[in-house]
N, C-alpha and C. Protein backbone atom coordinates (compact mmCIF):
# COMPACT_ATOMS: atom_id res chain seq x y z
N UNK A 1 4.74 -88.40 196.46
CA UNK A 1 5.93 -88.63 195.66
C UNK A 1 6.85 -87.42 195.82
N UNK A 2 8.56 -87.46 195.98
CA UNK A 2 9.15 -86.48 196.36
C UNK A 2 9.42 -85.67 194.56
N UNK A 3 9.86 -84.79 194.98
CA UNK A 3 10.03 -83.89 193.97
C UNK A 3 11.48 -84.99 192.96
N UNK A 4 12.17 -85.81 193.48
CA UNK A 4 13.28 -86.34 193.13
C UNK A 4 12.66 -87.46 192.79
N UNK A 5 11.89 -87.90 192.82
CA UNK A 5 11.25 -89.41 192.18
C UNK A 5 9.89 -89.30 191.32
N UNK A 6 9.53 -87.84 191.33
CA UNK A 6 8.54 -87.31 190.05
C UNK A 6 9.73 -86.97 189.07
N UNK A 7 11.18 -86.54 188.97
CA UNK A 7 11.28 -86.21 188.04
C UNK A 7 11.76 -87.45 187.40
N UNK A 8 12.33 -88.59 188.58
CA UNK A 8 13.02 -89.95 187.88
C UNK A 8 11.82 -90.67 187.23
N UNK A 9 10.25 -90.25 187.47
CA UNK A 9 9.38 -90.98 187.03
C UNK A 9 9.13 -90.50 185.63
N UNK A 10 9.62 -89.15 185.69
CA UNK A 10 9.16 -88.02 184.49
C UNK A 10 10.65 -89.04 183.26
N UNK A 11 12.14 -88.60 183.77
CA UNK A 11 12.74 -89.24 182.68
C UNK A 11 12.78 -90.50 182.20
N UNK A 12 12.23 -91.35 183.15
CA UNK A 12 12.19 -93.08 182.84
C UNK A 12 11.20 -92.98 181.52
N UNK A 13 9.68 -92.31 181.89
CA UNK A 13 8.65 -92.20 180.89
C UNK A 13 9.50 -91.23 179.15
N UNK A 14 9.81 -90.19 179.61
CA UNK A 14 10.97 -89.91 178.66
C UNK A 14 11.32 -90.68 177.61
N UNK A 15 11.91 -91.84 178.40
CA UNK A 15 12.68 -92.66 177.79
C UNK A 15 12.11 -93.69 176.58
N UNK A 16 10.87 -93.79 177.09
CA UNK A 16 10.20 -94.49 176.64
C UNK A 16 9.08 -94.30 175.74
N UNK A 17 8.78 -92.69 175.79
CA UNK A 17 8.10 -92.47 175.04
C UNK A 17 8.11 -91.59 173.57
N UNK A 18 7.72 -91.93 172.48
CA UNK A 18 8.61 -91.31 171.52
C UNK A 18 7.85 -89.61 171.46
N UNK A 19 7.39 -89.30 172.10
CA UNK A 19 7.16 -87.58 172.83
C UNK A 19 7.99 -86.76 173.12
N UNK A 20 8.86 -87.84 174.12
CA UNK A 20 9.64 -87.55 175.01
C UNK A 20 11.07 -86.96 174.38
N UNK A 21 11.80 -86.29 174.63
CA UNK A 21 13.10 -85.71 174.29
C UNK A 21 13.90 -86.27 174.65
N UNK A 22 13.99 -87.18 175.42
CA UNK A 22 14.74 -88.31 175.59
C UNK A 22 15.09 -89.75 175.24
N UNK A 23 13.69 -90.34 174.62
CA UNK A 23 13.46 -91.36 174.17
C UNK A 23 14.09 -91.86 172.43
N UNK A 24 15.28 -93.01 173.08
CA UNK A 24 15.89 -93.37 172.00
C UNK A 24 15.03 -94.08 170.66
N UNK A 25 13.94 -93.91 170.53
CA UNK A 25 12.85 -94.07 169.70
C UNK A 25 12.95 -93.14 168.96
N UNK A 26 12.41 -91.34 169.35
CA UNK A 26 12.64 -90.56 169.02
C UNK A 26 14.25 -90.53 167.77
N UNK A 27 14.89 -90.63 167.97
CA UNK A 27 16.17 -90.67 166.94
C UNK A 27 15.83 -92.00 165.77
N UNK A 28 15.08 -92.86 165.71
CA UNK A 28 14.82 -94.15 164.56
C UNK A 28 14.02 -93.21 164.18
N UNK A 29 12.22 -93.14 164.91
CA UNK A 29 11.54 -91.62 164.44
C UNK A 29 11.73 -90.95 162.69
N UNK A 30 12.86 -89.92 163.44
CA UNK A 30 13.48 -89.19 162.49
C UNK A 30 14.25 -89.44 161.26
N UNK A 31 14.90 -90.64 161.70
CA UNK A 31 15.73 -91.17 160.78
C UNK A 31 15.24 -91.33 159.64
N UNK A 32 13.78 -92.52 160.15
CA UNK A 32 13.16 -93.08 159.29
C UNK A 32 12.12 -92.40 158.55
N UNK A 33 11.67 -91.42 158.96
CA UNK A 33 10.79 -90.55 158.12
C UNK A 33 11.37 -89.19 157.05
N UNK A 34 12.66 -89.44 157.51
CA UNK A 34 13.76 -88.30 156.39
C UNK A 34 13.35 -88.88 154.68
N UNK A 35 12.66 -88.21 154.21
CA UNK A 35 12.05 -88.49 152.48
C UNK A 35 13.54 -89.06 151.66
N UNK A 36 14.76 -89.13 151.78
CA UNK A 36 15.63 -89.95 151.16
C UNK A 36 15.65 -91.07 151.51
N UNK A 37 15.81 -91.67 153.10
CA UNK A 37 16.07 -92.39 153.94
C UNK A 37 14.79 -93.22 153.35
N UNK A 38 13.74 -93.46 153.53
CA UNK A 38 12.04 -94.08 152.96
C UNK A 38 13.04 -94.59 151.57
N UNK A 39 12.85 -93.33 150.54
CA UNK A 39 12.94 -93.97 149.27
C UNK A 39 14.26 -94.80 149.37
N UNK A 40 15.56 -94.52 149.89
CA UNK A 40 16.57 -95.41 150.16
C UNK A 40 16.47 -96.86 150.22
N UNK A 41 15.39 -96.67 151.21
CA UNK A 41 15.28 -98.36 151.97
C UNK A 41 14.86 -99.16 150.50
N UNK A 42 13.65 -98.29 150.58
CA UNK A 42 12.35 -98.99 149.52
C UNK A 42 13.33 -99.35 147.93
N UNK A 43 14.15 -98.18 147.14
CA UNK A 43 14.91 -98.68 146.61
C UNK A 43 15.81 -99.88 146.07
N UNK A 44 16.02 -100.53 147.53
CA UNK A 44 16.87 -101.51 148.01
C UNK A 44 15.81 -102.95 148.38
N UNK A 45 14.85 -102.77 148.01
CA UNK A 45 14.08 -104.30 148.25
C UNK A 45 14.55 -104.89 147.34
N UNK A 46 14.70 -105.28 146.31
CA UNK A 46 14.88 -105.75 145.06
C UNK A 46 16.30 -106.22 145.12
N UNK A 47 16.73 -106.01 146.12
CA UNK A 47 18.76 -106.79 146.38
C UNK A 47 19.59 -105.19 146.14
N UNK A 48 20.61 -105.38 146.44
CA UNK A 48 21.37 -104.97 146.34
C UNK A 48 21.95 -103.65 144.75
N UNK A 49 22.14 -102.30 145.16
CA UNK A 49 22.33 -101.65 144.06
C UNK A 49 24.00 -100.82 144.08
N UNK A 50 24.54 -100.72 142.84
CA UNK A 50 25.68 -99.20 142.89
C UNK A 50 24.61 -98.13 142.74
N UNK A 51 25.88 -97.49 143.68
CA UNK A 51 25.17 -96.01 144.04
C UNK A 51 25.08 -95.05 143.01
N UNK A 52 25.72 -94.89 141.23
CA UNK A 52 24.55 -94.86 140.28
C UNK A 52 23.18 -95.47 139.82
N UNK A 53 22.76 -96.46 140.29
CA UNK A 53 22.15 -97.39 140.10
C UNK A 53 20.63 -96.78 141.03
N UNK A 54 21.01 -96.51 142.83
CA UNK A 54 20.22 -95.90 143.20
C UNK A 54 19.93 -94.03 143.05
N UNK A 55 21.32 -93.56 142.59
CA UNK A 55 21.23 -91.84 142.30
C UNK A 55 20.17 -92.04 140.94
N UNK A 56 20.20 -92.94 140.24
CA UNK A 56 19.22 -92.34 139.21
C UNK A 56 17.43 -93.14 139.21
N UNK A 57 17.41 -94.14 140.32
CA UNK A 57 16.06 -94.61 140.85
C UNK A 57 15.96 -93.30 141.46
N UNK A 58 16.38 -92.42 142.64
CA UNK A 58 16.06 -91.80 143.16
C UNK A 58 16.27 -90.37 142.64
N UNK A 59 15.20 -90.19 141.41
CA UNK A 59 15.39 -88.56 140.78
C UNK A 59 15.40 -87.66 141.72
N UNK A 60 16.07 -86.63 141.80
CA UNK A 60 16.44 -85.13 142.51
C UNK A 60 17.39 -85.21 143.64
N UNK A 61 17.81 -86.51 143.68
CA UNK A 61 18.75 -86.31 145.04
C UNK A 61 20.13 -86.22 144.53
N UNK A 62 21.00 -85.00 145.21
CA UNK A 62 22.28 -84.85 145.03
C UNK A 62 23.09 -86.14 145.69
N UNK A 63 24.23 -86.43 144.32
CA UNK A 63 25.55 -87.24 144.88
C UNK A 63 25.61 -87.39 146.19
N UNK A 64 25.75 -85.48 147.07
CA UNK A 64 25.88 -85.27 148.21
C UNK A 64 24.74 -85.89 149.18
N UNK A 65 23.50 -85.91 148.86
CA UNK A 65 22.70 -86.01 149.87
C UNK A 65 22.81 -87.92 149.95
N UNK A 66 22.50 -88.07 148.63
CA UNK A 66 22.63 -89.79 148.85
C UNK A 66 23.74 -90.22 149.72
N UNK A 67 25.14 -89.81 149.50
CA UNK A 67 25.96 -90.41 150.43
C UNK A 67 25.77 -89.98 151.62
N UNK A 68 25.52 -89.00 151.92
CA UNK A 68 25.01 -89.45 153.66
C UNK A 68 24.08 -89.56 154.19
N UNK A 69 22.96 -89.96 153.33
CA UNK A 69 21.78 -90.96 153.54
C UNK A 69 22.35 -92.07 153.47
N UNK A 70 23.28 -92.84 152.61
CA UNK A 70 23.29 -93.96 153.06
C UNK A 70 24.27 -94.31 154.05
N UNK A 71 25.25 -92.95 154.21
CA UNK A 71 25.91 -93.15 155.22
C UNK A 71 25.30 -93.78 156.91
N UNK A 72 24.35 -93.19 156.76
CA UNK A 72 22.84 -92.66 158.19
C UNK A 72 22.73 -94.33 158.39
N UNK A 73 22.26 -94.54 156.82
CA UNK A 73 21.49 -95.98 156.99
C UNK A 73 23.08 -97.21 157.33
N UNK A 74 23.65 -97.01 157.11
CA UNK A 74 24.75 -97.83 157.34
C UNK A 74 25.07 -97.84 158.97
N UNK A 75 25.53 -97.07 159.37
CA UNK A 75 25.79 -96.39 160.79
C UNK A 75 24.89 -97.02 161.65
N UNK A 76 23.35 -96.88 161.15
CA UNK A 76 22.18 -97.21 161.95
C UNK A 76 21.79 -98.87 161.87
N UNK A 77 22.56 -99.60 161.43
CA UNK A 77 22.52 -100.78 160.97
C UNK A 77 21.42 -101.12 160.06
N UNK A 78 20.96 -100.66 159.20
CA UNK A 78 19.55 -100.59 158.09
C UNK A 78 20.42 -101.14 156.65
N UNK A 79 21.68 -100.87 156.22
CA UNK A 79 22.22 -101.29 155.36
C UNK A 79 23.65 -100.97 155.31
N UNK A 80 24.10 -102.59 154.48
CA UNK A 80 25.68 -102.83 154.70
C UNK A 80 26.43 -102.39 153.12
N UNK A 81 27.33 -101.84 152.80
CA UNK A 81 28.24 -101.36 151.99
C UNK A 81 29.11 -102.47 152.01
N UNK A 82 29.36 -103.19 150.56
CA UNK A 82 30.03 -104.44 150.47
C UNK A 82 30.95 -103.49 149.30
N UNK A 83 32.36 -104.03 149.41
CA UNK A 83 32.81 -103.61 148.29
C UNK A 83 33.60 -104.43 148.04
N UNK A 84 34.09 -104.70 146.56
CA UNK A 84 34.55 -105.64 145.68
C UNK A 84 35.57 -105.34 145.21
N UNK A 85 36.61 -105.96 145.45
CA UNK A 85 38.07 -106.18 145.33
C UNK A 85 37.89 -106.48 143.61
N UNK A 86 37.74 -105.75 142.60
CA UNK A 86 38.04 -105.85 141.56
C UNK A 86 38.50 -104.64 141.08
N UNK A 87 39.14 -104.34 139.78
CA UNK A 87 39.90 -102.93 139.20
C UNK A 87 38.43 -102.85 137.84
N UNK A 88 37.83 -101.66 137.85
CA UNK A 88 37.77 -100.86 138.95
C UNK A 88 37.05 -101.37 139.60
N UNK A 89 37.44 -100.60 141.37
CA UNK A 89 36.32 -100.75 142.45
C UNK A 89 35.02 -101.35 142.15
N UNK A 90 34.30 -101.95 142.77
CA UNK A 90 32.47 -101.84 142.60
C UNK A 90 32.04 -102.07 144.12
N UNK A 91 31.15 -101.05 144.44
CA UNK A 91 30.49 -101.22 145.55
C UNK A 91 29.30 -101.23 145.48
N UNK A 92 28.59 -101.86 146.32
CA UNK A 92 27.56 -102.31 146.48
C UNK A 92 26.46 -101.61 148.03
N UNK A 93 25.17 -101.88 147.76
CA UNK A 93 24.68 -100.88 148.99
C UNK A 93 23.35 -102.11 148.96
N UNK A 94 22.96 -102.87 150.15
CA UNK A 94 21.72 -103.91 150.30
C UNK A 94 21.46 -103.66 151.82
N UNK A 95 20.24 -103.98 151.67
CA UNK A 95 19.50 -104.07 153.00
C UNK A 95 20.11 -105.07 154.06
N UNK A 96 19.96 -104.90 155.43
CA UNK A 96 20.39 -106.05 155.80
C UNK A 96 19.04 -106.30 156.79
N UNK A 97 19.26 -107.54 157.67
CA UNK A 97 17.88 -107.79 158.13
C UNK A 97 17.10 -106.84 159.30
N UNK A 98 17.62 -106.05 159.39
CA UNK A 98 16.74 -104.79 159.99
C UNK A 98 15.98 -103.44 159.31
N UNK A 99 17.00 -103.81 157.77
CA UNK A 99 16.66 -102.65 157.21
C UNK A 99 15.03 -103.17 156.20
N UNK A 100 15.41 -104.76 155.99
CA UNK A 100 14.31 -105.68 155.64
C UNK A 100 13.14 -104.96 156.65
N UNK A 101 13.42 -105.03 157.49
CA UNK A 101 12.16 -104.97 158.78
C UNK A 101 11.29 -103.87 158.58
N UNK A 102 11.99 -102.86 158.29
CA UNK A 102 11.36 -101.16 157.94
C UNK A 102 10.55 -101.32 156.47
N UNK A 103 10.75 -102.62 155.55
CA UNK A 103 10.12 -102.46 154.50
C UNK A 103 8.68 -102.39 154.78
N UNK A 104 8.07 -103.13 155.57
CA UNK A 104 6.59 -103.13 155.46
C UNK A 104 5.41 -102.42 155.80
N UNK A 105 6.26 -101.42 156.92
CA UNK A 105 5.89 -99.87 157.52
C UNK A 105 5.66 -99.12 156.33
N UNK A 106 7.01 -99.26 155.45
CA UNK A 106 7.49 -98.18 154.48
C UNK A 106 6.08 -98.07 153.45
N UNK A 107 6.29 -99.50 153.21
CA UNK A 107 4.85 -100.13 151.77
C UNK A 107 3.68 -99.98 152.50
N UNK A 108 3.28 -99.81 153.75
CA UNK A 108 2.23 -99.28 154.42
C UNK A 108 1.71 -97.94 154.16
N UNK A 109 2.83 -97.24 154.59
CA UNK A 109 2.76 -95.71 153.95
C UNK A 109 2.73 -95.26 152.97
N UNK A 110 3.42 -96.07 151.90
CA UNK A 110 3.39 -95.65 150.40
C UNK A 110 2.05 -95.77 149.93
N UNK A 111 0.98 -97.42 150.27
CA UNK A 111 -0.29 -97.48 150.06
C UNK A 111 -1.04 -96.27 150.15
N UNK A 112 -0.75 -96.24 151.94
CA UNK A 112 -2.12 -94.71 152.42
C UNK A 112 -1.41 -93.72 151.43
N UNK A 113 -0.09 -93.30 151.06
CA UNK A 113 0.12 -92.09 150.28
C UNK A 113 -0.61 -91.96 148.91
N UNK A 114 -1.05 -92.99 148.09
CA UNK A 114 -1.30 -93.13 146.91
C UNK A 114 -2.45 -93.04 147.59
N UNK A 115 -3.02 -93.75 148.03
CA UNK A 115 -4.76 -93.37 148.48
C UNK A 115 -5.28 -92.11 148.81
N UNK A 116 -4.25 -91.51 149.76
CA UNK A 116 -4.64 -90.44 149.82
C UNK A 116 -4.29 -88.87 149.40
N UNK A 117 -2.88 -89.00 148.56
CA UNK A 117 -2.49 -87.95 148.09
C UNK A 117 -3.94 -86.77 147.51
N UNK A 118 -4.08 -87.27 146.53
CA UNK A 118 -5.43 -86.09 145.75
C UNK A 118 -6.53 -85.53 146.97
N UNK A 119 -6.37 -86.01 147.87
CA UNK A 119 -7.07 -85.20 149.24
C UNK A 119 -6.42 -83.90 149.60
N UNK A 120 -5.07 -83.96 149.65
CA UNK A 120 -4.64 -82.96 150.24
C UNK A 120 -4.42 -81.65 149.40
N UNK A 121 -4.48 -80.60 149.76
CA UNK A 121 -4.75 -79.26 148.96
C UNK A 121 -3.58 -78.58 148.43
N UNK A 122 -2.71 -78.95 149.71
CA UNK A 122 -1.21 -78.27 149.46
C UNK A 122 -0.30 -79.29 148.38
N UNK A 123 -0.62 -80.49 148.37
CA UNK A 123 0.27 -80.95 147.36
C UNK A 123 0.05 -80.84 145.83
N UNK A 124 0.51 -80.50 145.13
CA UNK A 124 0.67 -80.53 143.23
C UNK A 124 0.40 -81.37 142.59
C-alpha cells in the first residue's frame, strides 16, 4: 500500500469512526453527552415547554446556558422553537422526531445512572 492510500485508508476510517478526529459522529458524541443537552431532551418528553417552564425543571442552569443549549439542540435538528403570534409573545420548545429518537439512549443511561450512582466514590 503506497504511503498516499494508507493515509486515504487512515481518513476514510477517520470518518467513520467515532475515535477518529474526523468522524462526523464524533460532533452528535459531544453534543449529546453535554449534562444540559441530556436533561434538555429528557425534559421535553412530556410535549412541548416555555423556557420558564424548562429553566425551573432544570435546577442550576443559567438563563444563559439554557438558551444556547437549546439553541445547539435546535441547530442540530433535536428540537423546533414554535412561536405564537399572540400579545404577549409565547414560545414554545418540543422535540421533534429525531430529538424523540435520543429519548431511549437517554432513559437507558438515566436507568444504569440510578443503578449505579452509590458505587462511585467521587460522587456526593
Amino acid at each position: 500500500m503506497t504511503g498516499q492510500s494508507r493515509k486515504d485508508s487512515h481518513d476514510n476510517l477517520s470518518r467513520h469512526d467515532i475515535y477518529g478526529l474526523l468522524c462526523p459522529g464524533r460532533a452528535v458524541f459531544e453534543l449529546l453527552v453535554n449534562k444540559w443537552t441530556g436533561l434538555a431532551i429528557t425534559a421535553l418528553e412530556d410535549g412541548p415547554r416555555r423556557f420558564g417552564e424548562l429553566r425551573r425543571k432544570l435546577e442550576g442552569v443559567s438563563p444563559k446556558v439554557l438558551t444556547q443549549t437549546l439553541r445547539r439542540l435546535e441547530e442540530n435538528g433535536l428540537v423546533v422553537r414554535t412561536v405564537y403570534a399572540e400579545v404577549p409573545p409565547r414560545v414554545e420548545y418540543g422535540l421533534t422526531e429525531l430529538g424523540r429518537g435520543a429519548l431511549e439512549p437517554l432513559a437507558q443511561l438515566r436507568t444504569w445512572i440510578r443503578t449505579n450512582t452509590g458505587k462511585f466514590t467521587a460522587v456526593e
